[in-house]
PDB file of N, CA and C in Angstrom:
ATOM      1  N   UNK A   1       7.659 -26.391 -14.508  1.00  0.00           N
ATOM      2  CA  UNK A   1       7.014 -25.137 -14.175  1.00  0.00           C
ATOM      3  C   UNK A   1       7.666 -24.442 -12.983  1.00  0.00           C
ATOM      4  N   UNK A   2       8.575 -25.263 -12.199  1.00  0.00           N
ATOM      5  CA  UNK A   2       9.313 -24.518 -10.891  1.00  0.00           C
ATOM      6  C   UNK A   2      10.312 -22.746 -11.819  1.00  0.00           C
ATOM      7  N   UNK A   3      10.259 -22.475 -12.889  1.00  0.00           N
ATOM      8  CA  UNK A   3      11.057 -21.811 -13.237  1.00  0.00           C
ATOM      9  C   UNK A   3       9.734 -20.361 -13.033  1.00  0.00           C
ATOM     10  N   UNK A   4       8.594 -20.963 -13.316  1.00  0.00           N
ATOM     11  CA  UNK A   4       7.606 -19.478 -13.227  1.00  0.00           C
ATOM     12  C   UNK A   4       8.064 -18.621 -12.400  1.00  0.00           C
ATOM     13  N   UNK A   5       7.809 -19.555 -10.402  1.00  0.00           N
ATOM     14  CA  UNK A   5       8.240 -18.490  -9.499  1.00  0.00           C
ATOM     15  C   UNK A   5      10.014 -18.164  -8.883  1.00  0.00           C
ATOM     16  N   UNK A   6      10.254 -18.719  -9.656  1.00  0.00           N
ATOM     17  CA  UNK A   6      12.099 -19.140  -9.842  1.00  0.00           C
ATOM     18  C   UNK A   6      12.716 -17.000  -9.144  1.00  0.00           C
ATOM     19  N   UNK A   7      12.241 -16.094  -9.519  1.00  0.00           N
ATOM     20  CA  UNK A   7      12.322 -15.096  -9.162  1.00  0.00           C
ATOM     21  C   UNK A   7      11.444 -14.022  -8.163  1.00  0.00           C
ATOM     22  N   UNK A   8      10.435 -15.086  -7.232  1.00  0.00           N
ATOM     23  CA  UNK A   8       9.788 -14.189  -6.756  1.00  0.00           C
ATOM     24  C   UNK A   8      10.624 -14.155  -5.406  1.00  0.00           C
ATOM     25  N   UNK A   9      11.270 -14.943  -5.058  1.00  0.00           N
ATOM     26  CA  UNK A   9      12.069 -14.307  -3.772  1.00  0.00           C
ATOM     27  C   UNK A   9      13.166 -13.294  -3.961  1.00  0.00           C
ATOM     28  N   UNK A  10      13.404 -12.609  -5.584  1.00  0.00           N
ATOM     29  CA  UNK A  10      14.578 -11.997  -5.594  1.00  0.00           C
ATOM     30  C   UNK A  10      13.889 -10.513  -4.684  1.00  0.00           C
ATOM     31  N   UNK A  11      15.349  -9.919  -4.041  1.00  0.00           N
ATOM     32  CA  UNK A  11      14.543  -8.492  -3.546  1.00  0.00           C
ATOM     33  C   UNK A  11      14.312  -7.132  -4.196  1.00  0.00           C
ATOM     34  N   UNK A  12      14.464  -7.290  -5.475  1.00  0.00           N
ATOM     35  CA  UNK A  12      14.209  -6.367  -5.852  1.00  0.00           C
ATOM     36  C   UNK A  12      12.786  -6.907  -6.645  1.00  0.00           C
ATOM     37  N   UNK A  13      11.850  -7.870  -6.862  1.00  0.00           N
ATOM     38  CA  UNK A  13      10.648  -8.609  -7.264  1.00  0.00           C
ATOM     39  C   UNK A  13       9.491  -7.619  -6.356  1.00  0.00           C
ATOM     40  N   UNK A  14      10.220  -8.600  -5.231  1.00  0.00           N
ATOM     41  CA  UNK A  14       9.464  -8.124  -3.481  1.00  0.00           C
ATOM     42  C   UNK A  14       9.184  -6.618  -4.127  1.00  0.00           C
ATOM     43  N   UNK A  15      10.028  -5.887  -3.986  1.00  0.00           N
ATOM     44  CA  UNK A  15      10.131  -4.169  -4.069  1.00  0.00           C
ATOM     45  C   UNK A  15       9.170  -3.680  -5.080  1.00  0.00           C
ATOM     46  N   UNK A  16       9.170  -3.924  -6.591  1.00  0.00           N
ATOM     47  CA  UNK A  16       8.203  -4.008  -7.330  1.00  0.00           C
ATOM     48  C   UNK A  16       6.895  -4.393  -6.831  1.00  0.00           C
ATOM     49  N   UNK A  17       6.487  -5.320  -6.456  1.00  0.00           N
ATOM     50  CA  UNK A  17       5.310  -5.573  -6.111  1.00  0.00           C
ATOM     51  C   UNK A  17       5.030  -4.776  -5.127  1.00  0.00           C
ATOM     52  N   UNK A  18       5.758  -4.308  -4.244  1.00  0.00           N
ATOM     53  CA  UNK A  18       5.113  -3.533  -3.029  1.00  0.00           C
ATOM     54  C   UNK A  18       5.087  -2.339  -3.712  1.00  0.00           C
ATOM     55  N   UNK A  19       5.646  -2.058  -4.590  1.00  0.00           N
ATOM     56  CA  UNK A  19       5.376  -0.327  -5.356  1.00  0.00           C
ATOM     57  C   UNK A  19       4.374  -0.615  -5.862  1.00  0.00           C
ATOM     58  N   UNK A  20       3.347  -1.603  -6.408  1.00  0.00           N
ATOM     59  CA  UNK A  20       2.145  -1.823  -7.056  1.00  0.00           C
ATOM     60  C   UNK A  20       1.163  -1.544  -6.261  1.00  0.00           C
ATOM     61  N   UNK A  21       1.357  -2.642  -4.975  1.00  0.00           N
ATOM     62  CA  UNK A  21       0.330  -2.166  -3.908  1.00  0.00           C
ATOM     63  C   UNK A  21       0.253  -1.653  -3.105  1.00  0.00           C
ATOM     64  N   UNK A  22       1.232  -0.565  -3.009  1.00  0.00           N
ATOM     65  CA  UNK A  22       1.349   0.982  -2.864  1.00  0.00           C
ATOM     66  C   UNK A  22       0.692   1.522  -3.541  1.00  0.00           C
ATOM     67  N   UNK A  23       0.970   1.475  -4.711  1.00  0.00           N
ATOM     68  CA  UNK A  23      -0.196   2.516  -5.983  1.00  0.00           C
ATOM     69  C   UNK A  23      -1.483   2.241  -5.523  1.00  0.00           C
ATOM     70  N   UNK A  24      -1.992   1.058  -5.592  1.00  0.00           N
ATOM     71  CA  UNK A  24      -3.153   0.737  -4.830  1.00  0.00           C
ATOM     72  C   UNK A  24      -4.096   1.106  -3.945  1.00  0.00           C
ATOM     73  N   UNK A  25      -3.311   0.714  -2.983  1.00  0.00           N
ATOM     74  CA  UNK A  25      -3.596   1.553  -1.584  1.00  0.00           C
ATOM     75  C   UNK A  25      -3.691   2.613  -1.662  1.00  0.00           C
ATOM     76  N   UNK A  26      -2.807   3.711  -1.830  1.00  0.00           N
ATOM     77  CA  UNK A  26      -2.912   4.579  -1.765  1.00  0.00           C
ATOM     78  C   UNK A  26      -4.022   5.534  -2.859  1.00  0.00           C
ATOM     79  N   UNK A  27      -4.257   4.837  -3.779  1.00  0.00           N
ATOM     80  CA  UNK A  27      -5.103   5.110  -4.975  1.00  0.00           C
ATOM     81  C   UNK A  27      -6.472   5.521  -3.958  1.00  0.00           C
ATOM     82  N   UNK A  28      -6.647   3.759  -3.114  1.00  0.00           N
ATOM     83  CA  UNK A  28      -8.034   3.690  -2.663  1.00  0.00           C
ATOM     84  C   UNK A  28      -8.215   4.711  -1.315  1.00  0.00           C
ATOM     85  N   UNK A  29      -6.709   5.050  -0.781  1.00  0.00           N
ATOM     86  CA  UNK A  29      -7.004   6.130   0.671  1.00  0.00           C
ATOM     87  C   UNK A  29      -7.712   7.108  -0.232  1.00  0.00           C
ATOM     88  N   UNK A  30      -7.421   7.622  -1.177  1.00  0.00           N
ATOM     89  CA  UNK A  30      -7.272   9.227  -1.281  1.00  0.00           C
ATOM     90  C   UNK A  30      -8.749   9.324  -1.609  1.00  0.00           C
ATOM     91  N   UNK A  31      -9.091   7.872  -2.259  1.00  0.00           N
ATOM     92  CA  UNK A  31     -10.816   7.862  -3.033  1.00  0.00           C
ATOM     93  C   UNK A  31     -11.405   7.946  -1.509  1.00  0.00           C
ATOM     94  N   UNK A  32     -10.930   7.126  -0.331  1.00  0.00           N
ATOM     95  CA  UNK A  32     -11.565   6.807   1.040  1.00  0.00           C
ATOM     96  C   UNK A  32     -11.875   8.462   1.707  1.00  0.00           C
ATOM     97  N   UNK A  33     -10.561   8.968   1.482  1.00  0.00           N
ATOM     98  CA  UNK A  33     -10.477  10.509   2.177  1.00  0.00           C
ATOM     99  C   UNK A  33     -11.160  11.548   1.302  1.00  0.00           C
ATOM    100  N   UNK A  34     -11.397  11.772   0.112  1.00  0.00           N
ATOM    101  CA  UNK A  34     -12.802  11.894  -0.577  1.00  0.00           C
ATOM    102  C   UNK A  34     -13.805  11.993  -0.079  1.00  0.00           C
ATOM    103  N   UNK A  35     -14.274  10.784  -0.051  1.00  0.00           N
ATOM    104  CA  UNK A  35     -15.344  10.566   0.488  1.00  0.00           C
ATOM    105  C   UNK A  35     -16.001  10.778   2.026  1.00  0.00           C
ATOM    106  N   UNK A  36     -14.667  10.627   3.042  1.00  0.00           N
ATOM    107  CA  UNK A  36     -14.786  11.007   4.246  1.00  0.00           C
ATOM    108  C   UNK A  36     -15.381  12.397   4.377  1.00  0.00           C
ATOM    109  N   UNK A  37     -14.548  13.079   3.810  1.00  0.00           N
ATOM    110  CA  UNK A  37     -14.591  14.888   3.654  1.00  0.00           C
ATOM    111  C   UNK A  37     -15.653  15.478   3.400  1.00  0.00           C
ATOM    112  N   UNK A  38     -16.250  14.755   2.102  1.00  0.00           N
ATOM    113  CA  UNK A  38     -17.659  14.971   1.511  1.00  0.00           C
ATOM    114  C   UNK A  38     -18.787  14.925   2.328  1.00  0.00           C
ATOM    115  N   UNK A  39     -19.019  13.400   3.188  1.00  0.00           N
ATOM    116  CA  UNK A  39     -19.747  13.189   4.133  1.00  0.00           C
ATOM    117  C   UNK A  39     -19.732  14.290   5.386  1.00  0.00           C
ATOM    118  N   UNK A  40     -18.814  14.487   4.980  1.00  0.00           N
ATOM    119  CA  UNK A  40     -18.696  15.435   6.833  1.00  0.00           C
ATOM    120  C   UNK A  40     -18.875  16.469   6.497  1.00  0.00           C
ATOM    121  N   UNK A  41     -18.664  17.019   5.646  1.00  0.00           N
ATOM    122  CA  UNK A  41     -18.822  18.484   5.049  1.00  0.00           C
ATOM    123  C   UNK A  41     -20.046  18.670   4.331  1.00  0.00           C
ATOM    124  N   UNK A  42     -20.971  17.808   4.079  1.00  0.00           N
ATOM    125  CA  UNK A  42     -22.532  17.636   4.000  1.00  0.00           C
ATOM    126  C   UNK A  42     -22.991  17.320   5.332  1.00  0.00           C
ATOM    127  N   UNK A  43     -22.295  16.928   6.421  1.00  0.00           N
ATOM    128  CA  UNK A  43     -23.501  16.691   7.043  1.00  0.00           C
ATOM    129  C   UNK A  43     -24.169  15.437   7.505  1.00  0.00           C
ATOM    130  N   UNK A  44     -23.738  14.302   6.779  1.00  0.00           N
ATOM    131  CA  UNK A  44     -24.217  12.925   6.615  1.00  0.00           C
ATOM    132  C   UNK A  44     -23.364  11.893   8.055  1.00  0.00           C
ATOM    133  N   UNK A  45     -23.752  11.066   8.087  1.00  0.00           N
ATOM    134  CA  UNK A  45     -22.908   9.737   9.172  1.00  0.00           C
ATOM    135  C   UNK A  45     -21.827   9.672   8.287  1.00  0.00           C
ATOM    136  N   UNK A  46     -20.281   9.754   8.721  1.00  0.00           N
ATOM    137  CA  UNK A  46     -19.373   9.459   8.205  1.00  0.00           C
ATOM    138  C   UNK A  46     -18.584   8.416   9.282  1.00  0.00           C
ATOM    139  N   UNK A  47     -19.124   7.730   9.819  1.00  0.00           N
ATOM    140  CA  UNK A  47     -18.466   6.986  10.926  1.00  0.00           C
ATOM    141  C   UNK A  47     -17.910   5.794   9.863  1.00  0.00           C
ATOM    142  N   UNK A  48     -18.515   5.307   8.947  1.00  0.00           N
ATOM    143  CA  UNK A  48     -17.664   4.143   8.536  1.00  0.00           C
ATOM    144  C   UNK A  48     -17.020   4.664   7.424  1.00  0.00           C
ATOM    145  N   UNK A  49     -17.407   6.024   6.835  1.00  0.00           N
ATOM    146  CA  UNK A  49     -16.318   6.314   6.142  1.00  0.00           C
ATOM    147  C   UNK A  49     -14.938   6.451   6.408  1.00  0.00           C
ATOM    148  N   UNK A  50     -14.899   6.970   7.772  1.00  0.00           N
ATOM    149  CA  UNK A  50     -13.753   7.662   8.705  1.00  0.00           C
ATOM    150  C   UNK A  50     -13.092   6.232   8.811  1.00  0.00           C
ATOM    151  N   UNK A  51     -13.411   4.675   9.470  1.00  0.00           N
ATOM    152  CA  UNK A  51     -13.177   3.919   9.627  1.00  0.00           C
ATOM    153  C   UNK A  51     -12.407   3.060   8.754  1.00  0.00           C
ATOM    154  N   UNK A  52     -13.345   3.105   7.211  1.00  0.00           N
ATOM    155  CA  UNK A  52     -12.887   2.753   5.689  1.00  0.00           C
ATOM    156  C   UNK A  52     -10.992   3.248   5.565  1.00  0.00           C
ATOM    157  N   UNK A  53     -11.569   4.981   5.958  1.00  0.00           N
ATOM    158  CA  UNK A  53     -10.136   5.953   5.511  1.00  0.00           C
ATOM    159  C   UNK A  53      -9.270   5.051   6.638  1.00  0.00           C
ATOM    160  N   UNK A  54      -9.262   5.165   8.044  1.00  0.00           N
ATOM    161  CA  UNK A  54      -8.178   4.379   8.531  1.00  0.00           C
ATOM    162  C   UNK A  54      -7.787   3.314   8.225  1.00  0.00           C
ATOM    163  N   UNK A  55      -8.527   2.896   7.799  1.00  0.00           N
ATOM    164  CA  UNK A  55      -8.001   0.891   7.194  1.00  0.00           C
ATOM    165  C   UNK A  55      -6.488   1.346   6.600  1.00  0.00           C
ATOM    166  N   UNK A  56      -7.188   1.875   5.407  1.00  0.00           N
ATOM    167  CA  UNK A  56      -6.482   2.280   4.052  1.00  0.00           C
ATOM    168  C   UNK A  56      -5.096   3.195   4.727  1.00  0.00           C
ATOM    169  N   UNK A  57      -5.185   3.748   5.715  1.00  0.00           N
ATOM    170  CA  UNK A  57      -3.775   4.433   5.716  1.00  0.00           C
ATOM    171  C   UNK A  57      -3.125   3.906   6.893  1.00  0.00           C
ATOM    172  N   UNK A  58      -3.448   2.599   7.694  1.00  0.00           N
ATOM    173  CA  UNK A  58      -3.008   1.799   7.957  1.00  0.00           C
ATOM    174  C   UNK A  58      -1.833   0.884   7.076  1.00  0.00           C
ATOM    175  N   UNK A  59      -2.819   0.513   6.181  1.00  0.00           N
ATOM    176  CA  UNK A  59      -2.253  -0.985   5.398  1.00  0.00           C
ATOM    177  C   UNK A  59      -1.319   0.390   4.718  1.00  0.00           C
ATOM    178  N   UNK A  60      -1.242   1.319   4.273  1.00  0.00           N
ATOM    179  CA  UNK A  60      -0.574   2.656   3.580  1.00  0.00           C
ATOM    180  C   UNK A  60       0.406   2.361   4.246  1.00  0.00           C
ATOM    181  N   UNK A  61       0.850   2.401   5.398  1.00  0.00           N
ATOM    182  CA  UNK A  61       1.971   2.339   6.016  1.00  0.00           C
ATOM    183  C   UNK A  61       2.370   0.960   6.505  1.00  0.00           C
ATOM    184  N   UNK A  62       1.864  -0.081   6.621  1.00  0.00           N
ATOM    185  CA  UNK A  62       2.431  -0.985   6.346  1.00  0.00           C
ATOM    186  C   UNK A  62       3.309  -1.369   5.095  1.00  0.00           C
ATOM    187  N   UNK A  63       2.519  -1.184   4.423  1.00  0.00           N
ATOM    188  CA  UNK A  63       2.798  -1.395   2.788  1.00  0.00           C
ATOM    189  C   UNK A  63       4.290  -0.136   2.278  1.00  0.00           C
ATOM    190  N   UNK A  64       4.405   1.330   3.205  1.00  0.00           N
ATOM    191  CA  UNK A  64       5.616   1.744   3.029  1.00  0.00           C
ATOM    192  C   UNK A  64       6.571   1.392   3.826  1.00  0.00           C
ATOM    193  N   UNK A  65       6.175   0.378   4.938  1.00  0.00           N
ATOM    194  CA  UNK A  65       7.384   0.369   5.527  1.00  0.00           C
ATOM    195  C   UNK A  65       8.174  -1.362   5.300  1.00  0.00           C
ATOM    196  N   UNK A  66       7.298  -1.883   4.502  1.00  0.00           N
ATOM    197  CA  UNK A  66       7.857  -3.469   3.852  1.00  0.00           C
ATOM    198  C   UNK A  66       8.428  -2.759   2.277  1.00  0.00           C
ATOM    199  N   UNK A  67       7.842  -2.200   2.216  1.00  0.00           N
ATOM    200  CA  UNK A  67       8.922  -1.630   1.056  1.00  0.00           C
ATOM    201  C   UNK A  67      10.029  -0.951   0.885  1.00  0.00           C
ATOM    202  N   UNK A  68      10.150  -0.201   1.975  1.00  0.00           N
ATOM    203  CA  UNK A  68      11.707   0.635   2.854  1.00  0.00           C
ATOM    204  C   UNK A  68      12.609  -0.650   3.108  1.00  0.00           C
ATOM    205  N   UNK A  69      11.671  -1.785   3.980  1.00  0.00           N
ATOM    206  CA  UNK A  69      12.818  -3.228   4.164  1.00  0.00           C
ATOM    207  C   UNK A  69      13.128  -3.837   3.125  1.00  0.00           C
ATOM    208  N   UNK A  70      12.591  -3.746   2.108  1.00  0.00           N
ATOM    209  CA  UNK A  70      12.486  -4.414   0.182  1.00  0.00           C
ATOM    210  C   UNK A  70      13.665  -3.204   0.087  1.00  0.00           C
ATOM    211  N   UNK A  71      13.460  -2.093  -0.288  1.00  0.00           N
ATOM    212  CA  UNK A  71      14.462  -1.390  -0.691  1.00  0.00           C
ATOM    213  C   UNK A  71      15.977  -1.542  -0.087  1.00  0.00           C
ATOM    214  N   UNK A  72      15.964  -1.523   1.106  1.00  0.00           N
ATOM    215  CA  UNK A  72      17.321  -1.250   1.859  1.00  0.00           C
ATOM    216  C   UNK A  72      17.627  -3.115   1.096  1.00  0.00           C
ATOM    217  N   UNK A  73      16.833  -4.330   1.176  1.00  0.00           N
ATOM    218  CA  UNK A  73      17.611  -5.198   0.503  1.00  0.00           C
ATOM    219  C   UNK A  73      18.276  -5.370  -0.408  1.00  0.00           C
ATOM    220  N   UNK A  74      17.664  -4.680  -1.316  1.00  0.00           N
ATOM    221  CA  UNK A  74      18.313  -4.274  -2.927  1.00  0.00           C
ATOM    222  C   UNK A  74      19.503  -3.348  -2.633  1.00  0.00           C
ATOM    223  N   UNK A  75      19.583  -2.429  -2.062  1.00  0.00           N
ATOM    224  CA  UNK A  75      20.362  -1.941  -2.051  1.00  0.00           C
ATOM    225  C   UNK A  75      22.001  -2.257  -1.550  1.00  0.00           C
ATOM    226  N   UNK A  76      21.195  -3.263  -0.485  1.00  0.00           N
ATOM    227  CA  UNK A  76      22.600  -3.996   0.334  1.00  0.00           C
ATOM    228  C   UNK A  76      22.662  -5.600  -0.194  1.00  0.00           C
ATOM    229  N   UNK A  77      22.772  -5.607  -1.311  1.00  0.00           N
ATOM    230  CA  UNK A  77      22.628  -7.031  -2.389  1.00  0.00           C
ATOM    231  C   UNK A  77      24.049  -6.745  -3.124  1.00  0.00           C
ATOM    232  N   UNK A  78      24.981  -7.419  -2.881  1.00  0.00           N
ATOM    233  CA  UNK A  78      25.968  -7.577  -3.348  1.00  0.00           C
ATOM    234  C   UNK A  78      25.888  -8.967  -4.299  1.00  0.00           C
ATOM    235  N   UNK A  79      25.581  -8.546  -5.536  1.00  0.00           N
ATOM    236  CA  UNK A  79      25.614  -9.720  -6.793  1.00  0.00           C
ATOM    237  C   UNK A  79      26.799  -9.691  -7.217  1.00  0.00           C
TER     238      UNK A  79
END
């Protein structure tokens, strides 16, 4: 069974997966910033919405900038 993860250290694997949970993330900011907007623009406590939205565009930029270091690997991969 060593052959399953036999390719998850390749860097272009890495890169894929971080484009997934990119989609992700970013899927869930935009639902987070939604909802922020709504709250505030009704009127309502948006303090943990606001809080929710920073998580999300936190890990957003984490998540683009391990994928910029995923990319530049692939790119500088001489096979």
């Amino acid at each position: 069974m060593a052959g399953l993860n036999a390719g998850s250290s390749h860097p272009l694997a890495r890169r894929q997966r971080l484009e997934v949970l990119g989609g992700f993330v970013g899927f869930f900011a935009v639902m987070a910033l939604l909802n922020a907007v709504v709250l505030i623009v009704t009127g309502r406590p948006s303090a943990i919405a606001s809080i929710v939205l920073l998580v999300f565009l936190v890990l957003g930029w984490y998540t683009y900038r391990a994928w910029k270091r995923a990319d530049n690997a692939v790119k500088n991969r001489h096979d």
